[in-house]
PDB file of N, CA and C in Angstrom:
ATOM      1  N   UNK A   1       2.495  -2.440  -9.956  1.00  0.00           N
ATOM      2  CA  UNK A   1       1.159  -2.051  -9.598  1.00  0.00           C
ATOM      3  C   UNK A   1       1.166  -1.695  -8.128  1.00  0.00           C
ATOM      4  N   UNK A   2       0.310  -0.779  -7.709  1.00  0.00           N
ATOM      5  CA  UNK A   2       0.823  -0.302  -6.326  1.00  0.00           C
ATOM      6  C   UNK A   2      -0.584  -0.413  -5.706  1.00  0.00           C
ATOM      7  N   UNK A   3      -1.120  -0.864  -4.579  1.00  0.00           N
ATOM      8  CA  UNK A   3      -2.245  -0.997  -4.242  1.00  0.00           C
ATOM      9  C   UNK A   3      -2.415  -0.873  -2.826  1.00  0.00           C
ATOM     10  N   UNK A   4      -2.910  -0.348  -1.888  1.00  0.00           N
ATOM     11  CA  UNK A   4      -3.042   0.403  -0.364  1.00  0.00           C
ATOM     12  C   UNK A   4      -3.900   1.025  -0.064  1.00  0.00           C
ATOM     13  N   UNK A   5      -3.605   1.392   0.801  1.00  0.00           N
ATOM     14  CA  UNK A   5      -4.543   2.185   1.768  1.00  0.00           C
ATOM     15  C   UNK A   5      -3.719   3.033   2.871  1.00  0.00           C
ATOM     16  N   UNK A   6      -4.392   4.631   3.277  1.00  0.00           N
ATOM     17  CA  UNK A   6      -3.195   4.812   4.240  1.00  0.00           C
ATOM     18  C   UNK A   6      -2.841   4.032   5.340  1.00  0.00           C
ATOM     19  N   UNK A   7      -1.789   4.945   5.641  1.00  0.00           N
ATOM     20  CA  UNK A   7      -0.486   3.920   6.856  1.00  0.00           C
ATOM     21  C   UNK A   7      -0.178   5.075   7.506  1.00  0.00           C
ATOM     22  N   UNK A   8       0.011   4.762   8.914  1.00  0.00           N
ATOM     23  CA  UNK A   8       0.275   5.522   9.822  1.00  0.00           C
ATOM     24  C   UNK A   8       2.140   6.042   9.538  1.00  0.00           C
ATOM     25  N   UNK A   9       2.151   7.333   9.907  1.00  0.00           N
ATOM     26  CA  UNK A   9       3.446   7.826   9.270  1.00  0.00           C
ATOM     27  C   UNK A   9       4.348   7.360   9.467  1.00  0.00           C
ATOM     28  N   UNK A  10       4.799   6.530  10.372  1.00  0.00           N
ATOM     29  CA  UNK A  10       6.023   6.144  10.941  1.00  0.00           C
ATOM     30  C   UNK A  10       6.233   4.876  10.159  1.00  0.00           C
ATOM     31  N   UNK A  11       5.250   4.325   9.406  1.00  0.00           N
ATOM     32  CA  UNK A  11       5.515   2.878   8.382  1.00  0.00           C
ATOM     33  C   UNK A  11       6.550   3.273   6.915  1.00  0.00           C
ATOM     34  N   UNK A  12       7.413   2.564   7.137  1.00  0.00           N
ATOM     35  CA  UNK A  12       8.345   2.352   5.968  1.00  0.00           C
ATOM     36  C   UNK A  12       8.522   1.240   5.274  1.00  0.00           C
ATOM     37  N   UNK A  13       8.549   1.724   4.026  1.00  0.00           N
ATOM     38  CA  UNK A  13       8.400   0.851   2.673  1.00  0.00           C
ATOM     39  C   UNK A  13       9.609  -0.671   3.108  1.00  0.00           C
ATOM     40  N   UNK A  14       9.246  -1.778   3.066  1.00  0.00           N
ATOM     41  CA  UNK A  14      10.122  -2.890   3.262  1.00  0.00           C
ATOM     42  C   UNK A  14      10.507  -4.076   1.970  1.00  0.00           C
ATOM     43  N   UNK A  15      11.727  -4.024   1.754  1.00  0.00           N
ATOM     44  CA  UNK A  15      11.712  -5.088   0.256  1.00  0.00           C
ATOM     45  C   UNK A  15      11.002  -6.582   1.039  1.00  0.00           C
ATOM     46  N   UNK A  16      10.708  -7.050   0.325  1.00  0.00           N
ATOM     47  CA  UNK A  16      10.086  -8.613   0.519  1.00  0.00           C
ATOM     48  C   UNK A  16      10.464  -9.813  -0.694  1.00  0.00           C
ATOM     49  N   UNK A  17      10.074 -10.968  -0.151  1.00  0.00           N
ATOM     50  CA  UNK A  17      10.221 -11.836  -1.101  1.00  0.00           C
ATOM     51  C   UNK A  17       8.591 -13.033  -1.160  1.00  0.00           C
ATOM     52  N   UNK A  18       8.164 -12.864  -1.831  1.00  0.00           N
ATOM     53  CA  UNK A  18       6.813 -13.869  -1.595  1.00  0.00           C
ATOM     54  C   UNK A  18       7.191 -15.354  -1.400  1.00  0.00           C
ATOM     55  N   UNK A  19       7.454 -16.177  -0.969  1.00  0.00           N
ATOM     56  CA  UNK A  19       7.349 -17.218  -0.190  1.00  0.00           C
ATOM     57  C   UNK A  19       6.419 -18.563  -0.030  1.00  0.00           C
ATOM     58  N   UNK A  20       4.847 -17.731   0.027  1.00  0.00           N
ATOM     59  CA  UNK A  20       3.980 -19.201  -0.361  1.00  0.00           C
ATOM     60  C   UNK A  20       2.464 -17.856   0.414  1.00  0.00           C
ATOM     61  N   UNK A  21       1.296 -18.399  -0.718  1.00  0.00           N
ATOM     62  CA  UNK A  21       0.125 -17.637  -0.967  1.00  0.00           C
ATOM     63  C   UNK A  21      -0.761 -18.540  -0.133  1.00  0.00           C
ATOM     64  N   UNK A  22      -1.727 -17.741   1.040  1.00  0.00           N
ATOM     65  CA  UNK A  22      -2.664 -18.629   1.661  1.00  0.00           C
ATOM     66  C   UNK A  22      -3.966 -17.860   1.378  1.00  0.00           C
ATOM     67  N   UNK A  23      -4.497 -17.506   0.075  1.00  0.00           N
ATOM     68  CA  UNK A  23      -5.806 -17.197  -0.397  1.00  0.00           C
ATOM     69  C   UNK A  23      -6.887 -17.498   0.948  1.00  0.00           C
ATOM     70  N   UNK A  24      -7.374 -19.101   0.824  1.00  0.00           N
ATOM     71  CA  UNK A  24      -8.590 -19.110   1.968  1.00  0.00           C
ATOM     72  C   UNK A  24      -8.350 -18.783   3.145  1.00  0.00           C
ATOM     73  N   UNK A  25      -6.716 -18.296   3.853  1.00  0.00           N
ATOM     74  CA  UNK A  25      -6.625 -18.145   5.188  1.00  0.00           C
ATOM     75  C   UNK A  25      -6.692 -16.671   4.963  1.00  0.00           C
ATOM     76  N   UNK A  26      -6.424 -15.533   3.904  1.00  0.00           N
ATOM     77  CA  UNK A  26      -6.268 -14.405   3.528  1.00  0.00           C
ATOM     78  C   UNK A  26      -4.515 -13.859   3.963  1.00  0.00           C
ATOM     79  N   UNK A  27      -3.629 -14.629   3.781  1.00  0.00           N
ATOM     80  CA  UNK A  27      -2.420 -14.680   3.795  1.00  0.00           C
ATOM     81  C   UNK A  27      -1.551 -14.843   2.841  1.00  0.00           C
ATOM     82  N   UNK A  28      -0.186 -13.765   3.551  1.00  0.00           N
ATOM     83  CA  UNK A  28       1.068 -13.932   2.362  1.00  0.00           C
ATOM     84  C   UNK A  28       2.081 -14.757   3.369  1.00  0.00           C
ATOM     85  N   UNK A  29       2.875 -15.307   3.277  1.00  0.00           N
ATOM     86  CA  UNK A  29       4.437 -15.724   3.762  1.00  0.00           C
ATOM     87  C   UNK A  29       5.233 -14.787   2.944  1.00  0.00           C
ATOM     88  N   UNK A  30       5.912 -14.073   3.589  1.00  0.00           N
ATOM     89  CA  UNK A  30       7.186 -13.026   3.018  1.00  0.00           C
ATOM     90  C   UNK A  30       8.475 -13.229   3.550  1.00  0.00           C
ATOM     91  N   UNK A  31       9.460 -13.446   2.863  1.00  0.00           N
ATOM     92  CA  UNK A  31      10.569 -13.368   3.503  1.00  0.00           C
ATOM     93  C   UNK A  31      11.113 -11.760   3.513  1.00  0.00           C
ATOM     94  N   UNK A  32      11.236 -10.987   4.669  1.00  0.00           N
ATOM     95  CA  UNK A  32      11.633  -9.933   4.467  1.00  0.00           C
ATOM     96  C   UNK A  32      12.570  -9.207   5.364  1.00  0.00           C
ATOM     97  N   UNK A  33      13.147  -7.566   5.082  1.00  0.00           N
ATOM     98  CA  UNK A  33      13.570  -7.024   5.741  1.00  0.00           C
ATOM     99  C   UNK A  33      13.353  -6.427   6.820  1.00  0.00           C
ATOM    100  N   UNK A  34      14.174  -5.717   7.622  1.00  0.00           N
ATOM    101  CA  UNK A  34      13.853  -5.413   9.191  1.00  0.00           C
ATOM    102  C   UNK A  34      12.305  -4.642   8.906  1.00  0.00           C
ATOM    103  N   UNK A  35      11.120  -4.359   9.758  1.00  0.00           N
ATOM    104  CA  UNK A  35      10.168  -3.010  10.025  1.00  0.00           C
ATOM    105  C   UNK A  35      10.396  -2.913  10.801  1.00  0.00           C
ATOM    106  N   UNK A  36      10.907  -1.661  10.799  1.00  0.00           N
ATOM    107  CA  UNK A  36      11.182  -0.736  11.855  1.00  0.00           C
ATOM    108  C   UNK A  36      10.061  -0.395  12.879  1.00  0.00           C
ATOM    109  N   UNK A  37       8.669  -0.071  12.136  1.00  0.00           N
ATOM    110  CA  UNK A  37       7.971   0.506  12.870  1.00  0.00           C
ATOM    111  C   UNK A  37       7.435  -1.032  13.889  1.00  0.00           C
ATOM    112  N   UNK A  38       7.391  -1.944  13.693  1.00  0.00           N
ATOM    113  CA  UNK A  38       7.282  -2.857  14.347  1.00  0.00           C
ATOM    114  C   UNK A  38       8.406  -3.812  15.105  1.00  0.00           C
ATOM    115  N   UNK A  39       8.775  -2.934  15.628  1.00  0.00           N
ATOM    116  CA  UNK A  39      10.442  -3.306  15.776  1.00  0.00           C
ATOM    117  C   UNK A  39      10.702  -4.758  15.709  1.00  0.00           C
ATOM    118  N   UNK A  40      10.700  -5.334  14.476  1.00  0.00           N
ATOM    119  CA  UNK A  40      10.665  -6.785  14.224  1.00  0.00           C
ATOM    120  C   UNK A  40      11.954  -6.894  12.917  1.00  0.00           C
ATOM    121  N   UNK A  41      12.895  -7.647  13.203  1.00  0.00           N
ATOM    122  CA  UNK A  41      14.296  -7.605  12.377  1.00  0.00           C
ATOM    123  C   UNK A  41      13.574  -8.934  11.288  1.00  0.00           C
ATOM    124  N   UNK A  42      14.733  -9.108  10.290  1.00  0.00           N
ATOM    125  CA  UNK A  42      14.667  -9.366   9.111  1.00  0.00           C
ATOM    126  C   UNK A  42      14.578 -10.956   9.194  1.00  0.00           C
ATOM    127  N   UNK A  43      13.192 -11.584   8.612  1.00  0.00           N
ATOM    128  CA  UNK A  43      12.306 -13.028   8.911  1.00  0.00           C
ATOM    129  C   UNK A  43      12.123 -13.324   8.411  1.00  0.00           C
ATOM    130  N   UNK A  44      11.244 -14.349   7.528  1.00  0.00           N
ATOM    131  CA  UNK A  44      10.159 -15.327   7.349  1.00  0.00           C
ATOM    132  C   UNK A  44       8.879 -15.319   8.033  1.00  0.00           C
ATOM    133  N   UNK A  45       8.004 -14.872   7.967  1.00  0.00           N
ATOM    134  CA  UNK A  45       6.373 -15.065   8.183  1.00  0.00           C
ATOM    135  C   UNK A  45       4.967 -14.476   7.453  1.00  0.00           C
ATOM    136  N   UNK A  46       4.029 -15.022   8.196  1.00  0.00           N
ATOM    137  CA  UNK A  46       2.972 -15.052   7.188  1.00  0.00           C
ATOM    138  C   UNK A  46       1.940 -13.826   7.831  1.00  0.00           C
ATOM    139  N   UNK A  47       1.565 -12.557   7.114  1.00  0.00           N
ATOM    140  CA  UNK A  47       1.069 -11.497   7.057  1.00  0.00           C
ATOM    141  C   UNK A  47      -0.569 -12.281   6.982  1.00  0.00           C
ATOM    142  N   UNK A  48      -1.728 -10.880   7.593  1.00  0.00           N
ATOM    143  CA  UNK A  48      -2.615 -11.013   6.914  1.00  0.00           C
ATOM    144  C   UNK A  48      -2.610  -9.913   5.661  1.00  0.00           C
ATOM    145  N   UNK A  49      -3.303  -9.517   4.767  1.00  0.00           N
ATOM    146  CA  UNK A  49      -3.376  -8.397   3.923  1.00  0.00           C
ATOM    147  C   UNK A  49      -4.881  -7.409   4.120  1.00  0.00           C
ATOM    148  N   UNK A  50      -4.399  -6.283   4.344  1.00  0.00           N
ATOM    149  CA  UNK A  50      -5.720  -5.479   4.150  1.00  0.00           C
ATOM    150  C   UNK A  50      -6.534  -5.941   3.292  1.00  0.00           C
ATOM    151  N   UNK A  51      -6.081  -6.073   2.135  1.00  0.00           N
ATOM    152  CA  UNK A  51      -7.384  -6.257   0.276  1.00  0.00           C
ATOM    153  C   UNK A  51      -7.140  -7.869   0.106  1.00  0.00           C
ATOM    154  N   UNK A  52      -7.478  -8.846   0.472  1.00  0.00           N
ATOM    155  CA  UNK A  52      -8.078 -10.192  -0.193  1.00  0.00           C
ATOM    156  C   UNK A  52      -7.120 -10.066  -1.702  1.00  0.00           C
ATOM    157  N   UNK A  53      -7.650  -9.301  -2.394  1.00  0.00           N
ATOM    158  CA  UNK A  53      -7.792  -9.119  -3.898  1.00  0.00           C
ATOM    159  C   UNK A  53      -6.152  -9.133  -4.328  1.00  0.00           C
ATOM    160  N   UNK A  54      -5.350  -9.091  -3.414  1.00  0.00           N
ATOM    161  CA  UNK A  54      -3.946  -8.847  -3.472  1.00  0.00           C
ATOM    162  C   UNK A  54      -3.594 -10.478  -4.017  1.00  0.00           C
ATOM    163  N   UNK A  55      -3.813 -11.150  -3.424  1.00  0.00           N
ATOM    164  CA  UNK A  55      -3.573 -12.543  -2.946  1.00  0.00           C
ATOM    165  C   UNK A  55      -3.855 -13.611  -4.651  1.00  0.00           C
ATOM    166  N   UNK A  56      -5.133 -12.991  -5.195  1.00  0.00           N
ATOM    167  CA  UNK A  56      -5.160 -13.321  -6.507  1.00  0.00           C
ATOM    168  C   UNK A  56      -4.062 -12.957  -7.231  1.00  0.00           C
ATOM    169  N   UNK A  57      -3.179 -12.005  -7.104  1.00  0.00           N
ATOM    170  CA  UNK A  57      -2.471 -11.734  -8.252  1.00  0.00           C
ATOM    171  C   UNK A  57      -0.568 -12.380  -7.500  1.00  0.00           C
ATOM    172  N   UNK A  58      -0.350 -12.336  -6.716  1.00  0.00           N
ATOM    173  CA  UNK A  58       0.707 -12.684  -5.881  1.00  0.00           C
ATOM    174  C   UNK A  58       1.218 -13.815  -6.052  1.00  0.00           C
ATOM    175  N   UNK A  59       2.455 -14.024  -6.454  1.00  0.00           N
ATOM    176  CA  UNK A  59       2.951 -15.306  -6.623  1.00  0.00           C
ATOM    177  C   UNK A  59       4.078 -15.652  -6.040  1.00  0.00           C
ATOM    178  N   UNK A  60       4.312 -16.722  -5.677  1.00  0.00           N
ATOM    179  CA  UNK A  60       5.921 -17.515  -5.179  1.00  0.00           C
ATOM    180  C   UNK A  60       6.981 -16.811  -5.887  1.00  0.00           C
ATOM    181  N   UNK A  61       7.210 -16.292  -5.072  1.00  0.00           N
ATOM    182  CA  UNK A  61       8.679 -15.868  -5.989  1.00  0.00           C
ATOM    183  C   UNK A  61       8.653 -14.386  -6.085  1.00  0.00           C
ATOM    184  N   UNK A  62       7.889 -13.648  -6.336  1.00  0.00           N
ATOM    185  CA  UNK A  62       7.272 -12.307  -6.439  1.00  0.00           C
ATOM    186  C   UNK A  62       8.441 -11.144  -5.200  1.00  0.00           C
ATOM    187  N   UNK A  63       9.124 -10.375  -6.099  1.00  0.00           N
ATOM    188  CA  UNK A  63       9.753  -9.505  -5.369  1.00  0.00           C
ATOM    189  C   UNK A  63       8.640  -8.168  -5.071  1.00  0.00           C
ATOM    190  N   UNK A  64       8.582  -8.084  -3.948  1.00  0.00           N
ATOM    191  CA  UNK A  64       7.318  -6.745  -3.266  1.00  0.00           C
ATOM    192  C   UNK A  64       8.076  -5.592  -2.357  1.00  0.00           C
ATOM    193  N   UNK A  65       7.370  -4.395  -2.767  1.00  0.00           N
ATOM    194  CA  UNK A  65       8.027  -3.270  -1.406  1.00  0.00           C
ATOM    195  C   UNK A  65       6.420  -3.291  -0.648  1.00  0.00           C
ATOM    196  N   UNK A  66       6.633  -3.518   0.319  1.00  0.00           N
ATOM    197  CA  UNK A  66       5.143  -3.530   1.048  1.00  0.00           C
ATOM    198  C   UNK A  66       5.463  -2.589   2.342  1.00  0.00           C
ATOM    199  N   UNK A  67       3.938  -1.498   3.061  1.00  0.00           N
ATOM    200  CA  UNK A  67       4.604  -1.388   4.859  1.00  0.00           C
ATOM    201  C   UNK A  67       3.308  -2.200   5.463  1.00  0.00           C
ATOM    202  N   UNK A  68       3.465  -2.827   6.502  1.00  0.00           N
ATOM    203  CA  UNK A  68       3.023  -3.266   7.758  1.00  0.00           C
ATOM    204  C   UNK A  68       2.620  -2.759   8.472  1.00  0.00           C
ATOM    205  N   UNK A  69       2.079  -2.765   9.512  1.00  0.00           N
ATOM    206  CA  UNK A  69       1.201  -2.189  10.526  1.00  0.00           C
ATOM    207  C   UNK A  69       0.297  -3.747  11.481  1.00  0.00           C
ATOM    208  N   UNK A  70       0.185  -2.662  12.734  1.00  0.00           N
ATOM    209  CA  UNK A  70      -0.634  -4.023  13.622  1.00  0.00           C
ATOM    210  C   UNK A  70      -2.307  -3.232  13.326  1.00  0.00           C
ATOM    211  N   UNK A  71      -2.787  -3.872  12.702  1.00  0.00           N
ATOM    212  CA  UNK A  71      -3.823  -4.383  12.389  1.00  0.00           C
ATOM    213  C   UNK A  71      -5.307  -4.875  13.056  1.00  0.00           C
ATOM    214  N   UNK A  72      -6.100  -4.636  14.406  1.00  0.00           N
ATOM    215  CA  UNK A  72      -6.963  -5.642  14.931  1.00  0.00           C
ATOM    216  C   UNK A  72      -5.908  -6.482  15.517  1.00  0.00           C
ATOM    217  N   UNK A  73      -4.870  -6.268  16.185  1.00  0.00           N
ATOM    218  CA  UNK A  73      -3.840  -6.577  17.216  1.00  0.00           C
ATOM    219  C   UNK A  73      -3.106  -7.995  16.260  1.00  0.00           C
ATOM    220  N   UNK A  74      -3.497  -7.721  15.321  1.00  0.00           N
ATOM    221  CA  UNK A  74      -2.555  -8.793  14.184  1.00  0.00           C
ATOM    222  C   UNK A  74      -1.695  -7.857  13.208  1.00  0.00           C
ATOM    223  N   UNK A  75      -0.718  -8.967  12.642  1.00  0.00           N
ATOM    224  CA  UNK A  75       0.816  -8.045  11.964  1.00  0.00           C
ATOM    225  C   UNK A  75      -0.423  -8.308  10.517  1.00  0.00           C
ATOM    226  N   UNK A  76      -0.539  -7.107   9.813  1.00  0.00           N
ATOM    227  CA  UNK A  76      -1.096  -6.627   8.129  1.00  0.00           C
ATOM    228  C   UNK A  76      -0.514  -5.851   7.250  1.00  0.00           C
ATOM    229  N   UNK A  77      -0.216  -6.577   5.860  1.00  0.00           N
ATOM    230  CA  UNK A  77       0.260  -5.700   5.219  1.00  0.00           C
ATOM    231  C   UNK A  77      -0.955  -4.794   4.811  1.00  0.00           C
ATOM    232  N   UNK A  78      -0.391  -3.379   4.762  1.00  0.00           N
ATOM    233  CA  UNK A  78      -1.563  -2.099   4.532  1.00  0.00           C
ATOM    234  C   UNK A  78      -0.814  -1.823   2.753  1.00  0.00           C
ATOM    235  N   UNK A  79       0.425  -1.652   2.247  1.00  0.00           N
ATOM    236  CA  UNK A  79       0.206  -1.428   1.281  1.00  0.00           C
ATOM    237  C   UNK A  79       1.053  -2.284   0.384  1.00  0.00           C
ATOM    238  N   UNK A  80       0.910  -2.729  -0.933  1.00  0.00           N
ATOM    239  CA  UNK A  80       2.095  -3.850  -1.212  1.00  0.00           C
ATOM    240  C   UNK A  80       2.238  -3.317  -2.881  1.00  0.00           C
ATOM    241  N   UNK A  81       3.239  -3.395  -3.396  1.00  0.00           N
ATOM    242  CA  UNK A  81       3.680  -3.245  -4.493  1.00  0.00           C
ATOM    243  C   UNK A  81       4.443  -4.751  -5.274  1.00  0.00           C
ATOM    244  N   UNK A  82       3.847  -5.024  -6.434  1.00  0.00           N
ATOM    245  CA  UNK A  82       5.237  -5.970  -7.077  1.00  0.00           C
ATOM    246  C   UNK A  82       5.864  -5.192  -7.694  1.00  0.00           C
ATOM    247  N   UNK A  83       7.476  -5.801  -7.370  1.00  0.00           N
ATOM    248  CA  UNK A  83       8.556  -5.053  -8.124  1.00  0.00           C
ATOM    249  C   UNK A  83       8.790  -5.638  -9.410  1.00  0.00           C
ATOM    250  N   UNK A  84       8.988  -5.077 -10.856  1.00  0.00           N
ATOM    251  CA  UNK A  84       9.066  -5.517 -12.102  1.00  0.00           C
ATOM    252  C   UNK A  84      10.568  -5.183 -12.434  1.00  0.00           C
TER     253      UNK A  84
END
């Protein structure tokens, strides 16, 4: 299921790993690969998400291609996919 909003061009698609769901904080924990566009190498941390609505369906364990972007001067995922 693929769900977003645009992203500024220079954002590239990043594999992820879901990690642990913070619904009332509106947060994911991802373990993921380098973003480039945020020149930030390959981590562990906790995103906010553009859509709330993501967060209902997202689970521990959940393989995602998502891109990132700074956000209201915070790190957000703008678009996220689960991989099947």
């Amino acid at each position: 299921m693929g769900l977003g909003l645009a992203v500024s061009a220079q954002a590239q698609s990043v594999d992820g790993e879901v990690k642990k769901v913070d619904a009332d904080a509106g947060k994911v924990t991802l373990k993921h690969g380098e973003i480039k566009n945020l020149d930030m190498p390959a981590m562990q941390m906790s995103f906010r998400v553009s859509d709330p609505g993501w967060l209902k369906t997202l689970q521990v364990g959940d393989k995602v291609k998502f891109t990132a972007d700074k956000v209201g001067g915070q790190f957000t995922i703008t678009t996220l996919e689960v991989k099947k």
